[in-house]
PDB file of N, CA and C in Angstrom:
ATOM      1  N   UNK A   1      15.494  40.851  11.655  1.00  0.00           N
ATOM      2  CA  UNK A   1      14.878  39.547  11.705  1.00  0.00           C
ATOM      3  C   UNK A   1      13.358  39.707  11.737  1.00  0.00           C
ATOM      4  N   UNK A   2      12.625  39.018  10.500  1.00  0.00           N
ATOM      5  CA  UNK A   2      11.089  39.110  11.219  1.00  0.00           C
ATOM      6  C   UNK A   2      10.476  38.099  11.825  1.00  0.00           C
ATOM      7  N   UNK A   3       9.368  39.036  12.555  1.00  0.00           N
ATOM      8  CA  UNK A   3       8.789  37.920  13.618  1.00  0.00           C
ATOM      9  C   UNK A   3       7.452  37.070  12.735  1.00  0.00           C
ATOM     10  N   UNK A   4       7.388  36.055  12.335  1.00  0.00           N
ATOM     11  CA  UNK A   4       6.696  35.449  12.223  1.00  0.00           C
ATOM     12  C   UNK A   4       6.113  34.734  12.535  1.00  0.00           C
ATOM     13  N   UNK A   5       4.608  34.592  12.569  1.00  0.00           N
ATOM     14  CA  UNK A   5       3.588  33.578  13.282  1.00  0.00           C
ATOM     15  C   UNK A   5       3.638  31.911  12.580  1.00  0.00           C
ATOM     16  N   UNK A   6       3.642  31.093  13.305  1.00  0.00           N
ATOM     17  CA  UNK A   6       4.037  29.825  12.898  1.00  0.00           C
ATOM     18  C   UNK A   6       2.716  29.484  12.084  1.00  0.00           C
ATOM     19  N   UNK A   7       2.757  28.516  11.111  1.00  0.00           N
ATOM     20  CA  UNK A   7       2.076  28.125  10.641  1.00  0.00           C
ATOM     21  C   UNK A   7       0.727  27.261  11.073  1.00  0.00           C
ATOM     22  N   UNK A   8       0.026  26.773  10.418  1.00  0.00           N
ATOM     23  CA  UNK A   8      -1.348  25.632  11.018  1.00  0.00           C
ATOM     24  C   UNK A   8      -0.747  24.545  11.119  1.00  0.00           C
ATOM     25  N   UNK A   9       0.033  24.146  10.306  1.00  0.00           N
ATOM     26  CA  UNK A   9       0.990  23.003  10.450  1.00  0.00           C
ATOM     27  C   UNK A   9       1.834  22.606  11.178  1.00  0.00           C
ATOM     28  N   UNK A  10       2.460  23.911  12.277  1.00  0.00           N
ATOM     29  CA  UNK A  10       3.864  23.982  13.035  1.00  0.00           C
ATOM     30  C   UNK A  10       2.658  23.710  14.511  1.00  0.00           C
ATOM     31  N   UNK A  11       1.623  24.525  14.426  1.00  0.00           N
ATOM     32  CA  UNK A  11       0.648  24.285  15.713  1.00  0.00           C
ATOM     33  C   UNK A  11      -0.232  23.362  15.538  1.00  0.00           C
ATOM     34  N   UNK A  12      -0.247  22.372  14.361  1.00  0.00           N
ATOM     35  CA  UNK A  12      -1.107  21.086  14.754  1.00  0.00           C
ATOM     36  C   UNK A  12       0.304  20.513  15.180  1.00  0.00           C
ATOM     37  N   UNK A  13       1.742  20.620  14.570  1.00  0.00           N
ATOM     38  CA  UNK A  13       2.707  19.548  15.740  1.00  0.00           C
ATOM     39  C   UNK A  13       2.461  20.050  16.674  1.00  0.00           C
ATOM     40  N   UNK A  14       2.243  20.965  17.250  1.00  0.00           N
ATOM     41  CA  UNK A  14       2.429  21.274  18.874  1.00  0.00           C
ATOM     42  C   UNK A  14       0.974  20.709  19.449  1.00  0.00           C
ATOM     43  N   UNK A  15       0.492  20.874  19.309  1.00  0.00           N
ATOM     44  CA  UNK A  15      -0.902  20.323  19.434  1.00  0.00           C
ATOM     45  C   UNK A  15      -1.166  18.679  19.718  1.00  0.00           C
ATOM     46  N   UNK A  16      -0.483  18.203  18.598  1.00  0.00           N
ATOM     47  CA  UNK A  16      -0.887  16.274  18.200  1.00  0.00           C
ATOM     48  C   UNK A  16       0.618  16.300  19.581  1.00  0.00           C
ATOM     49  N   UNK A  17       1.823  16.780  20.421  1.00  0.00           N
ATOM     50  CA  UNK A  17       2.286  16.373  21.412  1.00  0.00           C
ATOM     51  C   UNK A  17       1.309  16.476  22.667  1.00  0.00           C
ATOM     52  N   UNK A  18       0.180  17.124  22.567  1.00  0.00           N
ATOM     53  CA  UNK A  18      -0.549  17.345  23.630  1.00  0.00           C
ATOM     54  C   UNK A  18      -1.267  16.554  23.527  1.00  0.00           C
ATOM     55  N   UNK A  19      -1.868  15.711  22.255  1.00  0.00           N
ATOM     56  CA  UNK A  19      -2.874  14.838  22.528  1.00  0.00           C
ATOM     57  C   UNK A  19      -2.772  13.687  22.817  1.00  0.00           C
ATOM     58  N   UNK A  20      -3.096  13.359  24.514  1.00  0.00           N
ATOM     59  CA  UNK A  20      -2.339  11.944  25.284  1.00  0.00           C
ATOM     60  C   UNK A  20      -3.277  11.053  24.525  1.00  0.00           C
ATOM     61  N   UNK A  21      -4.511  11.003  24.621  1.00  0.00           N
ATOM     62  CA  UNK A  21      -5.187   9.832  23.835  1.00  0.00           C
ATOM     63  C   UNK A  21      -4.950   9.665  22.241  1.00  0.00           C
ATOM     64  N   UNK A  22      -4.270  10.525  21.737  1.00  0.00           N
ATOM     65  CA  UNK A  22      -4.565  10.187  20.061  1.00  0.00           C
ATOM     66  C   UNK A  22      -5.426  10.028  19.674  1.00  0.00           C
ATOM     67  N   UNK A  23      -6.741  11.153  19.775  1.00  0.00           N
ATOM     68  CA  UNK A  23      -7.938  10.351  19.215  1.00  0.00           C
ATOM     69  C   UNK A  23      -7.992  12.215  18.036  1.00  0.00           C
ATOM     70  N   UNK A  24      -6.653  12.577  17.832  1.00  0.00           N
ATOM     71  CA  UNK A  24      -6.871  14.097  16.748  1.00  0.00           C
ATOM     72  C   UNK A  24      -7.300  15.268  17.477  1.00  0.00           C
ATOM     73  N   UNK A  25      -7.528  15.072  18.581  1.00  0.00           N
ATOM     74  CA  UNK A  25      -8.427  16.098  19.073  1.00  0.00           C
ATOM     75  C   UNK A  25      -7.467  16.772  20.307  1.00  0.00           C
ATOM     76  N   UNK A  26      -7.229  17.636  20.810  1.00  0.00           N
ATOM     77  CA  UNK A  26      -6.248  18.149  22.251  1.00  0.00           C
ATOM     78  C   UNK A  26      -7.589  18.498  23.430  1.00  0.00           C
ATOM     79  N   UNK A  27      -8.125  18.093  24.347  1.00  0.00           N
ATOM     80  CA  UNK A  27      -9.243  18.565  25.284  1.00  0.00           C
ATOM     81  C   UNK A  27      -8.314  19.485  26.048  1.00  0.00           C
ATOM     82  N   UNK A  28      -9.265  20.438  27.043  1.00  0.00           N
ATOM     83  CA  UNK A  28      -8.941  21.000  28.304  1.00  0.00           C
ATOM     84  C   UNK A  28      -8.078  20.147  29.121  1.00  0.00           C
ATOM     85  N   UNK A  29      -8.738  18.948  29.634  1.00  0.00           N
ATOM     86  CA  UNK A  29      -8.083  18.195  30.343  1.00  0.00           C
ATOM     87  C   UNK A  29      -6.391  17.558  29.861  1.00  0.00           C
ATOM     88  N   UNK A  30      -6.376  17.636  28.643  1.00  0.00           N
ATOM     89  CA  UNK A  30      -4.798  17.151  28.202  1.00  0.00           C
ATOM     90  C   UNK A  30      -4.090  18.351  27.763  1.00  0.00           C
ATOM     91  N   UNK A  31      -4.588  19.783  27.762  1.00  0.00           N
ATOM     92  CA  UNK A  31      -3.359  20.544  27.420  1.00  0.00           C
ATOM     93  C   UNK A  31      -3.183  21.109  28.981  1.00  0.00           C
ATOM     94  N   UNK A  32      -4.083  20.830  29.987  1.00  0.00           N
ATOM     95  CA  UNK A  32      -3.905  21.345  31.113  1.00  0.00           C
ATOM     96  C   UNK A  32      -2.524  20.959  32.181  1.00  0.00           C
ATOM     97  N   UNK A  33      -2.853  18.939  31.667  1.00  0.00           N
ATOM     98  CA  UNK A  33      -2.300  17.942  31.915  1.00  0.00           C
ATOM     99  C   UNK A  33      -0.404  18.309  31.624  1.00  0.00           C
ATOM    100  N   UNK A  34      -0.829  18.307  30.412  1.00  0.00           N
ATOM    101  CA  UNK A  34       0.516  18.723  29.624  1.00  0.00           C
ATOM    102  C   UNK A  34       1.444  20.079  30.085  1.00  0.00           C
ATOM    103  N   UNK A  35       0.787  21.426  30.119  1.00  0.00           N
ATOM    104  CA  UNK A  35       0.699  22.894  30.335  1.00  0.00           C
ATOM    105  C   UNK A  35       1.230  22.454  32.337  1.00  0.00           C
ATOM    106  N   UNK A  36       0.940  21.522  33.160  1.00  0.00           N
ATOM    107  CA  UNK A  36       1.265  21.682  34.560  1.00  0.00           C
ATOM    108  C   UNK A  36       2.641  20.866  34.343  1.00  0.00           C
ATOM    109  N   UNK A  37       2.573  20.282  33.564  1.00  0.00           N
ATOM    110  CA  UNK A  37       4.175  19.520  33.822  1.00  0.00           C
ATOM    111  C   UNK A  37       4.753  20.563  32.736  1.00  0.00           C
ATOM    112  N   UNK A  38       4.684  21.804  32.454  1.00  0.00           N
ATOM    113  CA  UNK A  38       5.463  22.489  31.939  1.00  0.00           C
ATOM    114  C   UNK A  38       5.484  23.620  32.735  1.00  0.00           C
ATOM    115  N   UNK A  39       5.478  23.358  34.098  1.00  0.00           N
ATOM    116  CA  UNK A  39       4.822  24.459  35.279  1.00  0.00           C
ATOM    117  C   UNK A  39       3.939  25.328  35.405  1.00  0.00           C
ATOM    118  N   UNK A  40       3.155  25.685  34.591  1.00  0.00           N
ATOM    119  CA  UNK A  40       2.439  26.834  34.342  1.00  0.00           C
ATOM    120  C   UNK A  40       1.392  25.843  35.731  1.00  0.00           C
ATOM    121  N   UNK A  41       0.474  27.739  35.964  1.00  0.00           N
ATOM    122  CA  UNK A  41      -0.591  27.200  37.097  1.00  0.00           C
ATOM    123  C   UNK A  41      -2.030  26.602  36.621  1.00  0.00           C
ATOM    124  N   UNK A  42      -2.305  25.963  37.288  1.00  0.00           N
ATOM    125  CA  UNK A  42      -3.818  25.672  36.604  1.00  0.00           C
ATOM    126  C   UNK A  42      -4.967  27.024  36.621  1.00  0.00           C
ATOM    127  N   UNK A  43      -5.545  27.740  37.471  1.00  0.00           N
ATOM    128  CA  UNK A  43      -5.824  28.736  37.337  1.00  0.00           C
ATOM    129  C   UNK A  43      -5.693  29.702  36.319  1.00  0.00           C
ATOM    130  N   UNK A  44      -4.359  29.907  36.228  1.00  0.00           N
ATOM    131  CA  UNK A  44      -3.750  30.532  34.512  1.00  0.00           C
ATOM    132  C   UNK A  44      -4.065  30.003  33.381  1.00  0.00           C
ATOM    133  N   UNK A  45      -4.274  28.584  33.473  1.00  0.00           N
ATOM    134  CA  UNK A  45      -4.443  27.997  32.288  1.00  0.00           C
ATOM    135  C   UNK A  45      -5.652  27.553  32.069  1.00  0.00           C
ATOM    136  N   UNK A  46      -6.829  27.793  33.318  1.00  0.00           N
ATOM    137  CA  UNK A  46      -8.069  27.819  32.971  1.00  0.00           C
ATOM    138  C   UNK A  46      -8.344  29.348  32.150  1.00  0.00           C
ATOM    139  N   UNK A  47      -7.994  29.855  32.657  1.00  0.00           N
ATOM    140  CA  UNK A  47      -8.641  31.179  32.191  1.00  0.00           C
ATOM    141  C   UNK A  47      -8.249  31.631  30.830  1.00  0.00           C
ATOM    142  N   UNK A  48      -6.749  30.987  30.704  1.00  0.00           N
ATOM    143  CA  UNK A  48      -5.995  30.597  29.020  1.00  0.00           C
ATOM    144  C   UNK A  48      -7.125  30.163  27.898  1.00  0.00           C
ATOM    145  N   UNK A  49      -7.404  29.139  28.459  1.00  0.00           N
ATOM    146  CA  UNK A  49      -8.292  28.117  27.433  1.00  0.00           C
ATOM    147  C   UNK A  49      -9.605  28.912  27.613  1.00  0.00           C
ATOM    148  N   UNK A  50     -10.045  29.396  28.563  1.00  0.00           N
ATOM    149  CA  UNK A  50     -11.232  30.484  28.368  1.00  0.00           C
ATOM    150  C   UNK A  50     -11.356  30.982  27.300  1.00  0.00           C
ATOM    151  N   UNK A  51     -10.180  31.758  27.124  1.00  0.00           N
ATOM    152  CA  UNK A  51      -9.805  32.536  26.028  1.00  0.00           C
ATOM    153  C   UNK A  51      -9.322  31.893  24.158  1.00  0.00           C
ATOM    154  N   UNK A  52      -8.642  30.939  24.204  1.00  0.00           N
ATOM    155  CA  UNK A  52      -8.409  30.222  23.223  1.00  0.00           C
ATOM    156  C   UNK A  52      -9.353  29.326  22.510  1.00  0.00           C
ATOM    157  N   UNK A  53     -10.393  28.502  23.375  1.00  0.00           N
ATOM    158  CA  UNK A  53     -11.532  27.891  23.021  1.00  0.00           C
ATOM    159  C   UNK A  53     -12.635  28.501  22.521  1.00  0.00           C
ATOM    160  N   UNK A  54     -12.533  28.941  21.457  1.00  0.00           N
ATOM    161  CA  UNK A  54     -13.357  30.518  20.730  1.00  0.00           C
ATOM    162  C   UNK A  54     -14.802  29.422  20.562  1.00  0.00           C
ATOM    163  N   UNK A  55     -14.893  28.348  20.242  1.00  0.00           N
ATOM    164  CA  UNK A  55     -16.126  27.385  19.790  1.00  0.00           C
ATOM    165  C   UNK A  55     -16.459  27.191  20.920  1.00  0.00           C
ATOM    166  N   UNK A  56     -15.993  26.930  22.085  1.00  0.00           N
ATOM    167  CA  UNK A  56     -16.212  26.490  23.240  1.00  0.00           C
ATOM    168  C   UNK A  56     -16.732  24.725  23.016  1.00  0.00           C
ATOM    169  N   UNK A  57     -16.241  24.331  22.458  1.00  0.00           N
ATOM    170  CA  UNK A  57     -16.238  22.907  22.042  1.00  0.00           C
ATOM    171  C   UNK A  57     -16.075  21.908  23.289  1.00  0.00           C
ATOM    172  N   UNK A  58     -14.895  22.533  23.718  1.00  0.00           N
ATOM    173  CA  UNK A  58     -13.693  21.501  24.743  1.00  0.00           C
ATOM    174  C   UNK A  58     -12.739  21.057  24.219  1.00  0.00           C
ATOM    175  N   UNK A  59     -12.351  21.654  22.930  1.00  0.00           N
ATOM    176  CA  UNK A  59     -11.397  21.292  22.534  1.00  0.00           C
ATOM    177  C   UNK A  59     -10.335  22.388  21.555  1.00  0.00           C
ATOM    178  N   UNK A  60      -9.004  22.020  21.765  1.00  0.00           N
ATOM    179  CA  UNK A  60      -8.622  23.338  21.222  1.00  0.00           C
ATOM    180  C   UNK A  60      -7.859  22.882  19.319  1.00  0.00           C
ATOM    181  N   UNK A  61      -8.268  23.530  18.853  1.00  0.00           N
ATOM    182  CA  UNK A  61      -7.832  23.650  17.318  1.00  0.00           C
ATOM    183  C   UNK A  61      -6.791  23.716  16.882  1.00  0.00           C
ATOM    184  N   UNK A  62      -6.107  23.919  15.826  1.00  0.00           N
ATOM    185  CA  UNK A  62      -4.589  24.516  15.671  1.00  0.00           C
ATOM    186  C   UNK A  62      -5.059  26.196  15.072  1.00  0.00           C
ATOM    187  N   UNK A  63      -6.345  26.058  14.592  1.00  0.00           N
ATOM    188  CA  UNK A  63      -6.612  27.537  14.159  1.00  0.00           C
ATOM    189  C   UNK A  63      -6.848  28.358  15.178  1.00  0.00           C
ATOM    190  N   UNK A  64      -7.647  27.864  16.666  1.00  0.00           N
ATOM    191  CA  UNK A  64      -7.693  28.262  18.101  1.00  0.00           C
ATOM    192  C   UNK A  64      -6.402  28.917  18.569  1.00  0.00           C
ATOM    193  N   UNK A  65      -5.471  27.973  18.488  1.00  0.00           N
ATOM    194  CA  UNK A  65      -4.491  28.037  19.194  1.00  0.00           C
ATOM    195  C   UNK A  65      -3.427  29.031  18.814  1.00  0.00           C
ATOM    196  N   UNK A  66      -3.404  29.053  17.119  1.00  0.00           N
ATOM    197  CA  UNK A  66      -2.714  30.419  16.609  1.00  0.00           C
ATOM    198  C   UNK A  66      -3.100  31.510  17.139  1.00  0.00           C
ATOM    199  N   UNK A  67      -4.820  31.375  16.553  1.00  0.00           N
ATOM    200  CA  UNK A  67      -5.018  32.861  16.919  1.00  0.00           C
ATOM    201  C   UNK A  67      -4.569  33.653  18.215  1.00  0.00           C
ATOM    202  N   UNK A  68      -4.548  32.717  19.060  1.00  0.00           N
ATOM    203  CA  UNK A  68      -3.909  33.267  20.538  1.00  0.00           C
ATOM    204  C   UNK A  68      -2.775  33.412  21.118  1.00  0.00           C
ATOM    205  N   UNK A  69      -1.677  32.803  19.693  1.00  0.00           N
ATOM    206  CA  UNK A  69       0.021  33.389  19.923  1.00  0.00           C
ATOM    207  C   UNK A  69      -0.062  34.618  19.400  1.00  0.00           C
TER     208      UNK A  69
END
C-alpha cells in the first residue's frame, strides 16, 4: 500500500471545517478552538502552529498545513 500525502484540495476541506467564521481564512484562535475539542493540549498546539505558520501571518494555509503532515 502506498503512503500518500493528501492533496491541497483534501487540506483546504480540512481546513474550510476549521474555519468557524467563514471568512476563507483558518486563524490560531479557530484551529486551536477546534484542535481542544479534539483533545489535543493547548500548549502542544501552540507550539504546533509555531511550527506550521511558516509566514507567520496568523493564519494557517492548506500549503502550511501539508507541509507539516
Amino acid at each position: 500500500m502506498a503512503n500518500t500525502k493528501p492533496t491541497v484540495a483534501q487540506a483546504q476541506a480540512v481546513l474550510d471545517t476549521m474555519d468557524i467564521n467563514k471568512d476563507g481564512f483558518v486563524s490560531r484562535a479557530e484551529f486551536v478552538e477546534r484542535m481542544l475539542e479534539q483533545g489535543f493540549k493547548e500548549t502542544t498546539l501552540n507550539q504546533l502552529l509555531d511550527e506550521i505558520d511558516t509566514d507567520e501571518d496568523g493564519t494557517i494555509s492548506a500549503e502550511e498545513y501539508l507541509r507539516r503532515l
